[in-house]
N, C-alpha and C. Protein backbone atom coordinates (compact mmCIF):
# COMPACT_ATOMS: atom_id res chain seq x y z
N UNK A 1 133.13 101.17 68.86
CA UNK A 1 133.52 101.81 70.10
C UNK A 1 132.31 102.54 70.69
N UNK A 2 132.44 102.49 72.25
CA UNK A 2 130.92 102.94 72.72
C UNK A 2 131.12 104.57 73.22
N UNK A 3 130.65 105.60 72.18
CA UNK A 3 130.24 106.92 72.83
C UNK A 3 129.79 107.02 73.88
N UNK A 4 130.95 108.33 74.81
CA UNK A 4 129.95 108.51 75.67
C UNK A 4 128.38 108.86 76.25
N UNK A 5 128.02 109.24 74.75
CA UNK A 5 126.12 109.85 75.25
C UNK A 5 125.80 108.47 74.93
N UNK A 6 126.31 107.76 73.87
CA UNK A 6 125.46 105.89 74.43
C UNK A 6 125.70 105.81 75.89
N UNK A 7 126.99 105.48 76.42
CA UNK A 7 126.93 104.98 77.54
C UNK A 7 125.91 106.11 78.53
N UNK A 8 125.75 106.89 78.60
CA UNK A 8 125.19 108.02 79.37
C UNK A 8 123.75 107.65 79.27
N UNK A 9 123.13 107.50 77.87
CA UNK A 9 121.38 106.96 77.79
C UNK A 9 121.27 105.53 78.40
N UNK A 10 122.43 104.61 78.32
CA UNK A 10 122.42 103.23 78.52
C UNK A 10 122.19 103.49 80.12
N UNK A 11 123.19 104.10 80.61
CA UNK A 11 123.25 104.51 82.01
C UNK A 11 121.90 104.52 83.03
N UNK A 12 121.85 105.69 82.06
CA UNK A 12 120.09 106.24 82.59
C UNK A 12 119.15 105.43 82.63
N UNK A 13 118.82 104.98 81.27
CA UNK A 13 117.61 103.92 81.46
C UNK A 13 117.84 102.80 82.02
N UNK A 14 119.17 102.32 81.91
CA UNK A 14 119.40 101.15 83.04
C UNK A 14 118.88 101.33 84.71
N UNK A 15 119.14 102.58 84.60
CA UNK A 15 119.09 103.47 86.35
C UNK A 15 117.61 103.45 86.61
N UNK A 16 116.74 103.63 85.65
CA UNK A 16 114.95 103.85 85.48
C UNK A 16 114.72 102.85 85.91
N UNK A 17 114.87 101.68 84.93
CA UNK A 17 114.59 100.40 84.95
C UNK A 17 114.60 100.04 86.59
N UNK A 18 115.75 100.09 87.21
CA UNK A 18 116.20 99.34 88.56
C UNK A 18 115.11 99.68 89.05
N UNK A 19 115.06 101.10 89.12
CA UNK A 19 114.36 102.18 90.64
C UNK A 19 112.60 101.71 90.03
N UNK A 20 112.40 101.34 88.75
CA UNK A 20 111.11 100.81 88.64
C UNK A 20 111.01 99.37 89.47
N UNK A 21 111.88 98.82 89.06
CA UNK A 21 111.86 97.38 89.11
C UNK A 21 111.64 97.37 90.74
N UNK A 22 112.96 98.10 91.47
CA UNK A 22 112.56 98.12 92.64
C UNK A 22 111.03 98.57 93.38
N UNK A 23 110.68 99.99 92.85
CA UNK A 23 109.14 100.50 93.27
C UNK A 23 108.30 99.46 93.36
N UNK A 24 108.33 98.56 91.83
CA UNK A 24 107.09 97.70 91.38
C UNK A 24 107.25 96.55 93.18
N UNK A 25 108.71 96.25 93.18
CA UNK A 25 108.59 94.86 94.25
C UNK A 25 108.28 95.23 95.53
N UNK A 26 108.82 96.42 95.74
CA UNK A 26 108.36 97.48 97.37
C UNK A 26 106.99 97.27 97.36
N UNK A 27 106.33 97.90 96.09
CA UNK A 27 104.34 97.62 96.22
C UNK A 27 104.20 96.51 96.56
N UNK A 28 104.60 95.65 95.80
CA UNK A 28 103.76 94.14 96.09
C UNK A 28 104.24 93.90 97.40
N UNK A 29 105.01 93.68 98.11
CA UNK A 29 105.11 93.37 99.47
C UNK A 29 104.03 94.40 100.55
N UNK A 30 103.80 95.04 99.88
CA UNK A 30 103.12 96.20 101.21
C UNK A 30 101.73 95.29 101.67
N UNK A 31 101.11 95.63 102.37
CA UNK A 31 100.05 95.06 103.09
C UNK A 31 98.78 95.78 102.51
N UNK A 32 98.23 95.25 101.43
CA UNK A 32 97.12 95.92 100.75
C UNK A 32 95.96 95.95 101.67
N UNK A 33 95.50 95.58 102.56
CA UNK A 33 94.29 95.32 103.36
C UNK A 33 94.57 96.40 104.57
N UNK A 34 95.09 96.81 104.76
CA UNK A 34 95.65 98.09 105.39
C UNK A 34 95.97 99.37 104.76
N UNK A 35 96.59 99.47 103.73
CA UNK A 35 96.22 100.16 102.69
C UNK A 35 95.25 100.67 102.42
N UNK A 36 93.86 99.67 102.25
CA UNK A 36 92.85 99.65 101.42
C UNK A 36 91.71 100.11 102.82
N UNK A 37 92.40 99.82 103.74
CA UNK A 37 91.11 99.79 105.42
C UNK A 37 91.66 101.68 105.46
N UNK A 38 93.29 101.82 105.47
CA UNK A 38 92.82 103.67 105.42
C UNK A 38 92.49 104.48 104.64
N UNK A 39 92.68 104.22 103.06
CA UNK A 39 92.03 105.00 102.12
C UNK A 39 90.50 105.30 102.63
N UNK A 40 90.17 103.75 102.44
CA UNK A 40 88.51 103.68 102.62
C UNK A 40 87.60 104.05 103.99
N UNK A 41 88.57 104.46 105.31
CA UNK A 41 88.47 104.97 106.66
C UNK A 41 88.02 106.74 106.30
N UNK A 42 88.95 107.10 105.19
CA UNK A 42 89.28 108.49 105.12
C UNK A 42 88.28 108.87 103.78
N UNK A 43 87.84 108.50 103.07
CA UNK A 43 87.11 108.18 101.67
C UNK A 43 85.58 108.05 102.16
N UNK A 44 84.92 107.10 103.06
CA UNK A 44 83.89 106.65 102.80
C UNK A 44 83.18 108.11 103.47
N UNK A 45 83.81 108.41 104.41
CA UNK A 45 82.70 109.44 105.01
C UNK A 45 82.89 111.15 104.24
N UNK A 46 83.91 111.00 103.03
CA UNK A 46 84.18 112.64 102.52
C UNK A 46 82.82 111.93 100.99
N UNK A 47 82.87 110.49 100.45
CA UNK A 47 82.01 110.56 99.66
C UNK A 47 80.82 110.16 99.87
N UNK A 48 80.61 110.01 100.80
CA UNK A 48 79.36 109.85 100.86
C UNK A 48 78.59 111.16 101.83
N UNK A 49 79.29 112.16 102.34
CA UNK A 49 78.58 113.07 102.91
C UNK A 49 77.77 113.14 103.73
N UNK A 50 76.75 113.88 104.09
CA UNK A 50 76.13 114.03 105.32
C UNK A 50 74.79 112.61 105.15
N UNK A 51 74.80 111.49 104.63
CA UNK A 51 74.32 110.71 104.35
C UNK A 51 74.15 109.87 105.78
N UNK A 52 75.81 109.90 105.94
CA UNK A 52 76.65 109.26 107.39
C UNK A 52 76.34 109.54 108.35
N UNK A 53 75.34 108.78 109.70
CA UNK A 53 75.01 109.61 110.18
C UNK A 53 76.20 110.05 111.45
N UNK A 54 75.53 111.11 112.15
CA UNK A 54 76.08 112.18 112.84
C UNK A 54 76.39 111.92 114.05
N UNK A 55 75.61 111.20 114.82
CA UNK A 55 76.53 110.69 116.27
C UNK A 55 77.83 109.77 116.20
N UNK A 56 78.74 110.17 117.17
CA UNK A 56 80.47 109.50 116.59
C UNK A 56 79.99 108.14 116.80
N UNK A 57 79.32 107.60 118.04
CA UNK A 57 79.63 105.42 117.50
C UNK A 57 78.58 105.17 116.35
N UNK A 58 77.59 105.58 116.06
CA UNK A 58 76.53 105.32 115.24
C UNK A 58 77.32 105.50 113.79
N UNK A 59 77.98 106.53 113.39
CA UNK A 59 79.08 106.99 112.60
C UNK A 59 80.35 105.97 112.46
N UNK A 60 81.08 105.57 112.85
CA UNK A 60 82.21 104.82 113.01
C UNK A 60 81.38 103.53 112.82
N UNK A 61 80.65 103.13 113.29
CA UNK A 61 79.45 101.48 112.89
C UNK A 61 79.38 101.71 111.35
N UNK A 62 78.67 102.79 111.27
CA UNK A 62 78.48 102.74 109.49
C UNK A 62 79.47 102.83 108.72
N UNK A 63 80.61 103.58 108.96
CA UNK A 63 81.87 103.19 108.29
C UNK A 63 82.63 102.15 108.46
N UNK A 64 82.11 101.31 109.62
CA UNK A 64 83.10 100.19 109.49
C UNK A 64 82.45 99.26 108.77
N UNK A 65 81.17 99.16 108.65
CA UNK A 65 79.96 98.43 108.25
C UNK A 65 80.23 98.88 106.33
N UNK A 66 80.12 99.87 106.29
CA UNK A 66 80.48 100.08 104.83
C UNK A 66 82.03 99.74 104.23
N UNK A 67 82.91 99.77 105.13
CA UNK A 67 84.15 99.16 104.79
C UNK A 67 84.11 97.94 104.29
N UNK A 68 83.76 96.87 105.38
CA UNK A 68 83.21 95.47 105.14
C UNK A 68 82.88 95.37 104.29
N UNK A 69 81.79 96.13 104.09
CA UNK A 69 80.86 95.56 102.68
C UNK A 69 81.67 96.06 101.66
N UNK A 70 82.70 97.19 101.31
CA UNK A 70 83.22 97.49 99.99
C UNK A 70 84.39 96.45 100.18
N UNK A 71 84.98 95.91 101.07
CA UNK A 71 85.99 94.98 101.08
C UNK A 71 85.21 93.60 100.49
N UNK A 72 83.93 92.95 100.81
CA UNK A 72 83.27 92.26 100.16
C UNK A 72 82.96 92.06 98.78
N UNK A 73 82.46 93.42 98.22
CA UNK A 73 82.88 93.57 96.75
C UNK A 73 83.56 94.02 95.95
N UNK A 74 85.13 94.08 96.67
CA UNK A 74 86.23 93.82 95.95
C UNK A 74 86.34 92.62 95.81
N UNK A 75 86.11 91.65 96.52
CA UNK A 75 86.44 90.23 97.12
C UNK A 75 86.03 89.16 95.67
N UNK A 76 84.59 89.73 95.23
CA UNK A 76 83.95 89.45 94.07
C UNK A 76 84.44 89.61 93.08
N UNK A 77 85.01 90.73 92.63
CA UNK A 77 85.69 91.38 91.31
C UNK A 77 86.90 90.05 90.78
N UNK A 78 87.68 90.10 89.37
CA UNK A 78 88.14 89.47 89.19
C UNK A 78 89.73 89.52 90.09
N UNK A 79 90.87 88.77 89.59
CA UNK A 79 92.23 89.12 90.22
C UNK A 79 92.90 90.31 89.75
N UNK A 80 92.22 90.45 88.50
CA UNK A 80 93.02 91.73 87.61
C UNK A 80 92.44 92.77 88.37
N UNK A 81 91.21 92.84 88.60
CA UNK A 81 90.78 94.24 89.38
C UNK A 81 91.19 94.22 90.35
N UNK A 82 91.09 93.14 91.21
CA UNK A 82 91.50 93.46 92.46
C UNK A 82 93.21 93.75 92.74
N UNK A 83 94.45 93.18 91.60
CA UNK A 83 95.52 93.69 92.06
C UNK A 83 95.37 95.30 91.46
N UNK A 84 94.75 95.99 90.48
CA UNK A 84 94.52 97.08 90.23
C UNK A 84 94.05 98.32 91.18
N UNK A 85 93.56 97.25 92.24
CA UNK A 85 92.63 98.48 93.19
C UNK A 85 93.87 98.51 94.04
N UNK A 86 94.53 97.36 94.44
CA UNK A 86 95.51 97.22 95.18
C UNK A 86 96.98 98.41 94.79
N UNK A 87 96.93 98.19 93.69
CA UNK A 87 98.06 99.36 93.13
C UNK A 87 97.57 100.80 94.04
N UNK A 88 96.67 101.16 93.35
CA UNK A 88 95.67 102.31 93.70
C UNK A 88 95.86 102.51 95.33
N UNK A 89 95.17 101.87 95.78
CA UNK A 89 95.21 101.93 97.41
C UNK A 89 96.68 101.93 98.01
N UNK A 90 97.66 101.22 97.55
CA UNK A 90 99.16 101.16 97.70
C UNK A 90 99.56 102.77 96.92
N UNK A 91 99.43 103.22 95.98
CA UNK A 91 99.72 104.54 95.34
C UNK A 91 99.39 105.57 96.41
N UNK A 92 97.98 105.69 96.80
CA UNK A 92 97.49 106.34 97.80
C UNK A 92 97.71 106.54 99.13
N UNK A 93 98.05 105.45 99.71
CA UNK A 93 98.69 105.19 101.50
C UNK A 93 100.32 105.84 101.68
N UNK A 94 101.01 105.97 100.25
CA UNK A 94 102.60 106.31 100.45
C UNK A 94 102.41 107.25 100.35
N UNK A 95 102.95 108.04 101.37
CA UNK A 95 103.52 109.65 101.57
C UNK A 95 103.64 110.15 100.62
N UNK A 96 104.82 109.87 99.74
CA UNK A 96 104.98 110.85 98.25
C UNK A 96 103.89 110.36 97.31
N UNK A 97 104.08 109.40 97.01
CA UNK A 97 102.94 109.43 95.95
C UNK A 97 101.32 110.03 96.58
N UNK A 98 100.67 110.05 97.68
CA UNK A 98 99.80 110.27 98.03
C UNK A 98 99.70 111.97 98.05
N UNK A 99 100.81 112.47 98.18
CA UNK A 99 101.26 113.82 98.00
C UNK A 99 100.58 114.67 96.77
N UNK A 100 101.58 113.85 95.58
CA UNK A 100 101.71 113.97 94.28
C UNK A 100 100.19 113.72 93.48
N UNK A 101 99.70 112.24 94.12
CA UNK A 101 98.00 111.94 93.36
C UNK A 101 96.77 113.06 93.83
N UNK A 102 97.45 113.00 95.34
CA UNK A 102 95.80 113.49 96.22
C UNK A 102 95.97 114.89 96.86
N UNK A 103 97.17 115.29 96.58
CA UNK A 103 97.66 116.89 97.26
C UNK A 103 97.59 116.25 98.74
N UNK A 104 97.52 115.64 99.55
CA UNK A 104 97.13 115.09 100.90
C UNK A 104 98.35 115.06 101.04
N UNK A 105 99.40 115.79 102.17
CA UNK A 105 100.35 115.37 102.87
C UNK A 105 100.18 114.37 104.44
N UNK A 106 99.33 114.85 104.89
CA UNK A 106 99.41 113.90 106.37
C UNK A 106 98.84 112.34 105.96
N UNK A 107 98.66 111.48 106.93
CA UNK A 107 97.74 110.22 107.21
C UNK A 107 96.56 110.27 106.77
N UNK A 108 96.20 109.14 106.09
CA UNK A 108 94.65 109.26 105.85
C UNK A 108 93.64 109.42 106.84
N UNK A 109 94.45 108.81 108.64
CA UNK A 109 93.83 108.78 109.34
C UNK A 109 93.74 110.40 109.82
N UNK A 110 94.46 111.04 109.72
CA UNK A 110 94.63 112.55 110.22
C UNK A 110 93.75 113.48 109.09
N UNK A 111 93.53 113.43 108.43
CA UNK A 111 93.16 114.22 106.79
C UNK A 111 91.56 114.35 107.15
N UNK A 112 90.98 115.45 107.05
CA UNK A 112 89.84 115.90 107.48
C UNK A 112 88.77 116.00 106.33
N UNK A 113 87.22 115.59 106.44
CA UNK A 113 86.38 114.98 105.71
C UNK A 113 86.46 116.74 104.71
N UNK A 114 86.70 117.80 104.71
CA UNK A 114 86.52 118.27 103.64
C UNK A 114 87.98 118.24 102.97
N UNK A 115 88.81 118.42 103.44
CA UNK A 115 90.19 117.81 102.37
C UNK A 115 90.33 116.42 101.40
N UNK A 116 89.59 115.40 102.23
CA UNK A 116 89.26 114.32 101.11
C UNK A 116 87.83 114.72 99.84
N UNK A 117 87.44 115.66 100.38
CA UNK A 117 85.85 115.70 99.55
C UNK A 117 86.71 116.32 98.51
N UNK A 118 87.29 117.65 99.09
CA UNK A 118 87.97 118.40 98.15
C UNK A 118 88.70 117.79 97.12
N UNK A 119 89.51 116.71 97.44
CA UNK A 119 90.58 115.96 96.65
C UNK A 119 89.36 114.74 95.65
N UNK A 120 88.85 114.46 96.41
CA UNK A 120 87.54 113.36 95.43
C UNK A 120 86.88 114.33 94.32
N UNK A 121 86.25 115.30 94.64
CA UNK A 121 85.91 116.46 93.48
C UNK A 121 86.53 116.55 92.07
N UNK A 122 88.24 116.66 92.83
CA UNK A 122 89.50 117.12 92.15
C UNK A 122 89.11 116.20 90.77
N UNK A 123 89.56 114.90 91.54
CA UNK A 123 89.48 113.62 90.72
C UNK A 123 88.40 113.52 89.66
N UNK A 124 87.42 113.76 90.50
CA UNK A 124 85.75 113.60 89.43
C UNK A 124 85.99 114.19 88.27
N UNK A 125 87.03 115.52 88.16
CA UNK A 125 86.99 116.51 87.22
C UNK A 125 87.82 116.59 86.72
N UNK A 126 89.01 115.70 86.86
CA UNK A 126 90.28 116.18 86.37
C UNK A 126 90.42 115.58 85.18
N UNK A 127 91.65 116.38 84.69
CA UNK A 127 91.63 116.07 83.05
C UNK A 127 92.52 114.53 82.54
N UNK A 128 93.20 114.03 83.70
CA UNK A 128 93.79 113.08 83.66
C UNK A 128 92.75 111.79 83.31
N UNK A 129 92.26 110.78 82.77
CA UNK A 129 91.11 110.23 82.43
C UNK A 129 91.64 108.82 83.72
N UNK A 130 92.78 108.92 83.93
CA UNK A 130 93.23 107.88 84.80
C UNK A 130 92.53 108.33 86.15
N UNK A 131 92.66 109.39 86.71
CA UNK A 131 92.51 109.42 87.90
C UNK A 131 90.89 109.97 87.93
N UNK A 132 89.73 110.44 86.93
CA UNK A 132 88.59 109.97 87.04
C UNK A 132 88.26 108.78 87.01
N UNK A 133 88.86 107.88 86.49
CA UNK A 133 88.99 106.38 86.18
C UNK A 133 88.86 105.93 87.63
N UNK A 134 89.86 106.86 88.63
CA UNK A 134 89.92 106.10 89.98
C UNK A 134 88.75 106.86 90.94
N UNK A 135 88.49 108.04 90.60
CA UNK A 135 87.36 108.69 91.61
C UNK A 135 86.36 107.12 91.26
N UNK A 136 85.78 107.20 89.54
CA UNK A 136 84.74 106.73 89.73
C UNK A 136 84.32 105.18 90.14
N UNK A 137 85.93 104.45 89.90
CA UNK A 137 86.28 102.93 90.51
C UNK A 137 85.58 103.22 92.36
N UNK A 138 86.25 104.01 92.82
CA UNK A 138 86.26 104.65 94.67
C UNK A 138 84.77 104.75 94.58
N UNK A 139 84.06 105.42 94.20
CA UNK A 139 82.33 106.24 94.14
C UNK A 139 81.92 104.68 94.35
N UNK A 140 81.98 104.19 92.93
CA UNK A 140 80.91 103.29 92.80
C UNK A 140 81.08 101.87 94.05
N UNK A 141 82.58 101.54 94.62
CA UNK A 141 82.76 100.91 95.07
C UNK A 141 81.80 101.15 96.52
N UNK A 142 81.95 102.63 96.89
CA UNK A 142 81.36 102.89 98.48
C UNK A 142 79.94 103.42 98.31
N UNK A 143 79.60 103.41 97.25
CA UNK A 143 78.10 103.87 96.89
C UNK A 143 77.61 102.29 96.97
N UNK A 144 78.32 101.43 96.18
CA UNK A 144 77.64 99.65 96.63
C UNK A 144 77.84 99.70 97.69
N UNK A 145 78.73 99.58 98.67
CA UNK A 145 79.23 98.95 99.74
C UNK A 145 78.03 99.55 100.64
N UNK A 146 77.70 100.87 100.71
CA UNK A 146 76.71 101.67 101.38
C UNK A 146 75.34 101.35 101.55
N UNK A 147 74.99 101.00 99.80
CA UNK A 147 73.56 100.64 99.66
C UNK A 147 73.24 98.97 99.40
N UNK A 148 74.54 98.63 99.94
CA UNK A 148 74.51 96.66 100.35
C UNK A 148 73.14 96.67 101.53
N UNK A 149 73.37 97.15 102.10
CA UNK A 149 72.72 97.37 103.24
C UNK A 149 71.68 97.50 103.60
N UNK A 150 70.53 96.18 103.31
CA UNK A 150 69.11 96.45 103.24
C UNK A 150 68.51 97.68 104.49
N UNK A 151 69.22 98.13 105.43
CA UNK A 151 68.92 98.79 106.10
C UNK A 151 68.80 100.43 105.75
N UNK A 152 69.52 100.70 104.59
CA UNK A 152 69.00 101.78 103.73
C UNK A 152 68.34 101.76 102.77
N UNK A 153 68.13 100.94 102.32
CA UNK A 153 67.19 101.07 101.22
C UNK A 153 65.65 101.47 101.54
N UNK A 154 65.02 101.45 102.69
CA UNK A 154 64.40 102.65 102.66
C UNK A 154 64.22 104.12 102.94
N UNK A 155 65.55 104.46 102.75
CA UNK A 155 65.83 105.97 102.60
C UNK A 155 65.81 106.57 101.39
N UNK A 156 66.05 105.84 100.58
CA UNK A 156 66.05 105.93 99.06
C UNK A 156 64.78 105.10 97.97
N UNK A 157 63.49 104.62 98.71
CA UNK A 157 62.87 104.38 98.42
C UNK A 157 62.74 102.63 97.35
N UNK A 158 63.64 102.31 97.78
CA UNK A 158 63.72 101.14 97.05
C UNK A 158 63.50 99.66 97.94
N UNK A 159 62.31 99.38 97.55
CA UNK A 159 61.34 98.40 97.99
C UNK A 159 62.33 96.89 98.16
N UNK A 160 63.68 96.44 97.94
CA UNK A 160 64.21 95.72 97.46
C UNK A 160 63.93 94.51 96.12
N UNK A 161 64.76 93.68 96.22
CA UNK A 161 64.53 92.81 95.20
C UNK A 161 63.52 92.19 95.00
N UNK A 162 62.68 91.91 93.52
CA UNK A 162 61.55 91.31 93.87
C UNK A 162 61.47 89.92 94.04
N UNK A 163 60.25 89.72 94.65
CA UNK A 163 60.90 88.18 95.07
C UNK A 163 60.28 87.34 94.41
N UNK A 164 60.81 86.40 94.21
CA UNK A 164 60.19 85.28 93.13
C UNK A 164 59.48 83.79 93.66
């Protein structure tokens, strides 16, 4: 005969299960390339800092220019990374969860370059090893995407590749 606290745990985790099952299929339908274009809209210019330069179209060129290029080398990465970044960027774009990961309540497009710096910091340092896991996935992604760009590399002194 089935107790009620069985049926009550059966209940519950049956109830988990769904509302997972459902979350997991809501993500995958979302539009990761949109997702991934406002994280990285709102991201590239809090990590990379006053690097970016300072007039608004000259500014908006280099972030769209660095978008490209970090969308490029995602493009490279395997499928496992790339549905991984996709989680990430999908985790990040939803209201609550973006809440809950990044303290960020508004739009990525609305969210102001020291509230993302602030929240990227967070990450760098936090004790969660997952979500340094994701600062430093984000860093390294827009630190390539940035210095793709034979057009900086002499700001940083690097002669490029040698040539053979």
């Amino acid at each position: 005969m089935l107790q009620r606290r069985t049926f009550l745990k059966v209940g519950l985790a049956g109830g988990a299960l769904l509302a997972a099952g459902g979350a997991a299929s809501w993500l995958a339908r979302r539009d990761a390339a949109a997702d991934r274009r406002d994280v990285l809209g709102a991201s590239i210019p809090a990590m990379l800092g006053g690097v970016v330069p300072a007039p608004a179209p000259q500014r908006q060129a280099a972030i769209e220019k660095t978008r490209a290029d970090v969308e490029t080398a995602i493009a490279a990465l395997a499928p496992a990374a790339q549905d991984e970044l996709a989680q990430l960027f999908a985790l990040m774009a939803i209201a609550p969860t973006r809440l809950v990961l990044t303290g960020i309540a508004r739009p990525w497009h609305e969210a102001g370059i020291a509230e993302v710096s602030a929240m990227l910091q967070s990450w760098r340092t936090h004790r969660l090893a997952l979500l340094r896991g994701a600062y430093h996935g984000l860093h390294d992604l827009i630190t390539a995407g940035w210095y793709a760009d034979e057009a900086r590399w002499a700001a940083i002194g690097y002669p490029g590749p040698p040539r053979l």
